[in-house]
C-alpha atoms as a PDB file:
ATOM      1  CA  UNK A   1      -4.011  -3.461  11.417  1.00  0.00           C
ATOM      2  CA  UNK A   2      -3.447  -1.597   8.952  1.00  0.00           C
ATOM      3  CA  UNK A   3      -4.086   2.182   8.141  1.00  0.00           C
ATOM      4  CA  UNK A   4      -7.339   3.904   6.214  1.00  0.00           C
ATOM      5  CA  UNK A   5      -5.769   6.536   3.918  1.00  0.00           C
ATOM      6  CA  UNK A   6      -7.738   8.935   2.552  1.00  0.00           C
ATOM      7  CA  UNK A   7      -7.337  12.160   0.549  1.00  0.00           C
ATOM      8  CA  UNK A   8      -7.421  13.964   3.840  1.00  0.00           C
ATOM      9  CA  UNK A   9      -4.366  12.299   5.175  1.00  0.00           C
ATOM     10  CA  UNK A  10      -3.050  10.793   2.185  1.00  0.00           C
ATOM     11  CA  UNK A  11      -0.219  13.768   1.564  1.00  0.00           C
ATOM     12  CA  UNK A  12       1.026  13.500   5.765  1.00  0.00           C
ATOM     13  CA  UNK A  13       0.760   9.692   5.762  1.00  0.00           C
ATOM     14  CA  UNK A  14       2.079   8.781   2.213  1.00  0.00           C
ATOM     15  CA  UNK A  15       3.684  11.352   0.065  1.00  0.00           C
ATOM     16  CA  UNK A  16       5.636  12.995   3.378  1.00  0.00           C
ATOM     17  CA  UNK A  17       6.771   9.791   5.229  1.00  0.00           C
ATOM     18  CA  UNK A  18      10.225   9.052   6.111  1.00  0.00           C
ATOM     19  CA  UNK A  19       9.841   5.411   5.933  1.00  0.00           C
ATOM     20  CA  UNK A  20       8.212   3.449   2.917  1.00  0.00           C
ATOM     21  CA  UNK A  21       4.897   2.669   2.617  1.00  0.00           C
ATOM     22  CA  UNK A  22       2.714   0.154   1.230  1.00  0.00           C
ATOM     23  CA  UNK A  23      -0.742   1.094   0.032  1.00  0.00           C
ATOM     24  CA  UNK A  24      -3.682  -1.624  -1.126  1.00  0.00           C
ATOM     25  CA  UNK A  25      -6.264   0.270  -3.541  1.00  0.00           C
ATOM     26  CA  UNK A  26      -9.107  -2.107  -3.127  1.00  0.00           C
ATOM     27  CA  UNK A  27     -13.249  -1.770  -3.098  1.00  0.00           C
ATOM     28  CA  UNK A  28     -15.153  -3.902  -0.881  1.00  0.00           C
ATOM     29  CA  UNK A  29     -17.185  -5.712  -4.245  1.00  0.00           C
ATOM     30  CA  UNK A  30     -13.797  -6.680  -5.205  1.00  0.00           C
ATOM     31  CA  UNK A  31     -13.371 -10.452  -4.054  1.00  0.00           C
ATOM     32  CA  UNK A  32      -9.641 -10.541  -4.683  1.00  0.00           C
ATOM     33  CA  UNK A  33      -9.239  -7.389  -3.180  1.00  0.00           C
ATOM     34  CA  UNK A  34     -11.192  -9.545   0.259  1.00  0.00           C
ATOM     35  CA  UNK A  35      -8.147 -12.464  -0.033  1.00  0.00           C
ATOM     36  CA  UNK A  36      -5.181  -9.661   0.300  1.00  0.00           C
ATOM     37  CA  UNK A  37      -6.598  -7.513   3.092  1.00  0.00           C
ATOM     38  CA  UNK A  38      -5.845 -10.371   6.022  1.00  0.00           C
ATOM     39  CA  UNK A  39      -1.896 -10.162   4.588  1.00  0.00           C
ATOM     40  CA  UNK A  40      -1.534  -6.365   4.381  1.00  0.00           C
ATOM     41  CA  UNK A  41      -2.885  -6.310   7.461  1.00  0.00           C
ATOM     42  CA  UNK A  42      -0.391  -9.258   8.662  1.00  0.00           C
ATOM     43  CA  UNK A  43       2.240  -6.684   7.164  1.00  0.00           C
ATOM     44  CA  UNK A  44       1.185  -3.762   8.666  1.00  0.00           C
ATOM     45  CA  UNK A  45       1.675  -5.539  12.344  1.00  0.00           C
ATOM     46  CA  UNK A  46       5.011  -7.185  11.133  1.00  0.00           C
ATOM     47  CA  UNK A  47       6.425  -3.875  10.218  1.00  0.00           C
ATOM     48  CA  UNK A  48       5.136  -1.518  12.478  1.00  0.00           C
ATOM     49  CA  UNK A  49       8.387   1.213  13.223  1.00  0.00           C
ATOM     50  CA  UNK A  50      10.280   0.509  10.035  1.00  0.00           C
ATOM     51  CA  UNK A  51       7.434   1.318   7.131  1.00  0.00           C
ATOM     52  CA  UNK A  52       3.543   2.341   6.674  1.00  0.00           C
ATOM     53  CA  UNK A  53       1.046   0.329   5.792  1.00  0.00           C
ATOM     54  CA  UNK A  54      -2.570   1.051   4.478  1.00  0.00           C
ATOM     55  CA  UNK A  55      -5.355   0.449   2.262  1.00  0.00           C
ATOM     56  CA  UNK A  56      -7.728   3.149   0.139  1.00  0.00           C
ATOM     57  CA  UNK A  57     -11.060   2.617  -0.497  1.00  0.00           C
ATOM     58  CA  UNK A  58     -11.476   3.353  -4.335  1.00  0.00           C
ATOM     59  CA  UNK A  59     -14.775   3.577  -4.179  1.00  0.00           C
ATOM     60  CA  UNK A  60     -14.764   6.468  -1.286  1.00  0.00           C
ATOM     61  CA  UNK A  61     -11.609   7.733  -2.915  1.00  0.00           C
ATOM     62  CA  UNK A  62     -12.017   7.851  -6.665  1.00  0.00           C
ATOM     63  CA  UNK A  63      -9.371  10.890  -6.928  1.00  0.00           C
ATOM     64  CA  UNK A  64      -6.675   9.283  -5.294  1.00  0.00           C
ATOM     65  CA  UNK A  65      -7.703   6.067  -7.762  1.00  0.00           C
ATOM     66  CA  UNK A  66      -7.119   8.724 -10.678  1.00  0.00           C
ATOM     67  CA  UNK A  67      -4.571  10.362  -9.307  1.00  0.00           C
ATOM     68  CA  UNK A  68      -2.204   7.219  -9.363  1.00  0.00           C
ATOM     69  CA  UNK A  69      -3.887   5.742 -12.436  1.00  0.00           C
ATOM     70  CA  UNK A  70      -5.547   3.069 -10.515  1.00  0.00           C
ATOM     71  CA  UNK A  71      -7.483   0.484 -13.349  1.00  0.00           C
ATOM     72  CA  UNK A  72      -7.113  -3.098 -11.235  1.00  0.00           C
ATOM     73  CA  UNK A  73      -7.665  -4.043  -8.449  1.00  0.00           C
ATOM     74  CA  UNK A  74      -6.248  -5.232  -6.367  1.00  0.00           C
ATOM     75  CA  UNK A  75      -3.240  -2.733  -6.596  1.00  0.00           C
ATOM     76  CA  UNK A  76      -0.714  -2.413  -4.277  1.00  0.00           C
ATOM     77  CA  UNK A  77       1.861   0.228  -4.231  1.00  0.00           C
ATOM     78  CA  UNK A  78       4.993   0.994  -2.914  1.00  0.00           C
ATOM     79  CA  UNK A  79       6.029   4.583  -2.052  1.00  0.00           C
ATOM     80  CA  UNK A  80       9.244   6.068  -0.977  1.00  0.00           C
ATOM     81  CA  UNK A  81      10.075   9.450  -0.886  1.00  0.00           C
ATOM     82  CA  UNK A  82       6.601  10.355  -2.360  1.00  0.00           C
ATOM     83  CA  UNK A  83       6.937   8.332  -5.328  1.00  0.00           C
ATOM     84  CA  UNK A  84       5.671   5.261  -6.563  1.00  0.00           C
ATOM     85  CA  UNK A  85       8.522   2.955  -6.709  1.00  0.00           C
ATOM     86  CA  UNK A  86       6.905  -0.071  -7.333  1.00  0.00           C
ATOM     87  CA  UNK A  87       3.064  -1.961  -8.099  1.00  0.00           C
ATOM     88  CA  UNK A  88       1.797  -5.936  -7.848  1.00  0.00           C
ATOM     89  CA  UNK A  89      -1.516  -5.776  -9.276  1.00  0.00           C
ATOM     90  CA  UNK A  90      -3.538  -8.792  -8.756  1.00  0.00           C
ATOM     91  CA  UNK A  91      -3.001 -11.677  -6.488  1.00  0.00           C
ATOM     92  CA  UNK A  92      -0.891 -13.767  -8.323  1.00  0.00           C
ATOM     93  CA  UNK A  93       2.739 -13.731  -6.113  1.00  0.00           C
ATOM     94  CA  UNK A  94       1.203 -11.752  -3.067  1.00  0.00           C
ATOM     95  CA  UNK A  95       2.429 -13.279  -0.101  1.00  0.00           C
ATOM     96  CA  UNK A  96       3.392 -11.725   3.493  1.00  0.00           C
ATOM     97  CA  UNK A  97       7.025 -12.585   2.976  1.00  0.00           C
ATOM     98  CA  UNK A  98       7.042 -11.193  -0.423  1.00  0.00           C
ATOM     99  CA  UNK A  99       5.329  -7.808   0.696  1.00  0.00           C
ATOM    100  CA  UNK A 100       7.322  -7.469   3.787  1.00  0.00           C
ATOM    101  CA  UNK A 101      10.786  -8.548   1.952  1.00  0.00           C
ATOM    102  CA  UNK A 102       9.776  -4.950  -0.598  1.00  0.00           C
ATOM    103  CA  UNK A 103       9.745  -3.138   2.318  1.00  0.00           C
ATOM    104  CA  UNK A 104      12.624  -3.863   3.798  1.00  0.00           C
ATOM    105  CA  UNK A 105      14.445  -3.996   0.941  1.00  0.00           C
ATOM    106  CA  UNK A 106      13.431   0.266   0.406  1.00  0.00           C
ATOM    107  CA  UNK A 107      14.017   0.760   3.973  1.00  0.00           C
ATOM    108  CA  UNK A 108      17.133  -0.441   3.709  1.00  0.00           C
ATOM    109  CA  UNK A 109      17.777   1.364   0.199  1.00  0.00           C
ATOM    110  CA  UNK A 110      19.922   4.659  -0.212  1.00  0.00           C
ATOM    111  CA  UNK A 111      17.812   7.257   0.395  1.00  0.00           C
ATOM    112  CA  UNK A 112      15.864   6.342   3.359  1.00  0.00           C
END
């Protein structure tokens, strides 16, 4: 299952982690945002030790939205070393594999 990040933990969970992370900026009216949540969460179990995995609420979290410049949803973001690295926004090309294949790819990248 995936992680609930929030501006509370965002900074520990995110910005500060060793190990990549993949975070889904969603809101629950948001129907596409409904079709991606069963494969982040699919990711999140499939790479549990080797990178994060979460989703933010942009509805509870409208400065973290702002913050990262957040204006479709779905969004998902990749994050090494505190920094975006990488966004899919939409649906169109999310898969597991395809999610799961980023990550490892940054885990495995210089740096981490």
């Amino acid at each position: 299952m995936a992680l609930q990040f929030n501006s509370d933990n965002f900074e520990a969970e995110v910005l500060q982690s060793d190990q990549p992370v993949l975070v889904d900026f969603w809101a629950e009216w948001c129907g596409p945002c409904k079709m991606i949540g069963p494969l982040v969460d699919a990711v999140a179990s499939d790479t549990e030790g080797t990178a994060k995995v979460g989703k933010v609420d942009v509805d509870t979290e409208q400065e973290l939205a702002r913050t990262y410049n957040i204006q479709s949803l779905p969004t998902i973001a990749f994050f090494k070393g505190g920094e975006i690295v990488e966004t899919m926004i939409g649906t169109q090309g999310v898969t597991v594999d395809v999610l799961k294949g980023k990550l490892d790819a940054l885990a495995q990248a210089p740096g981490s």
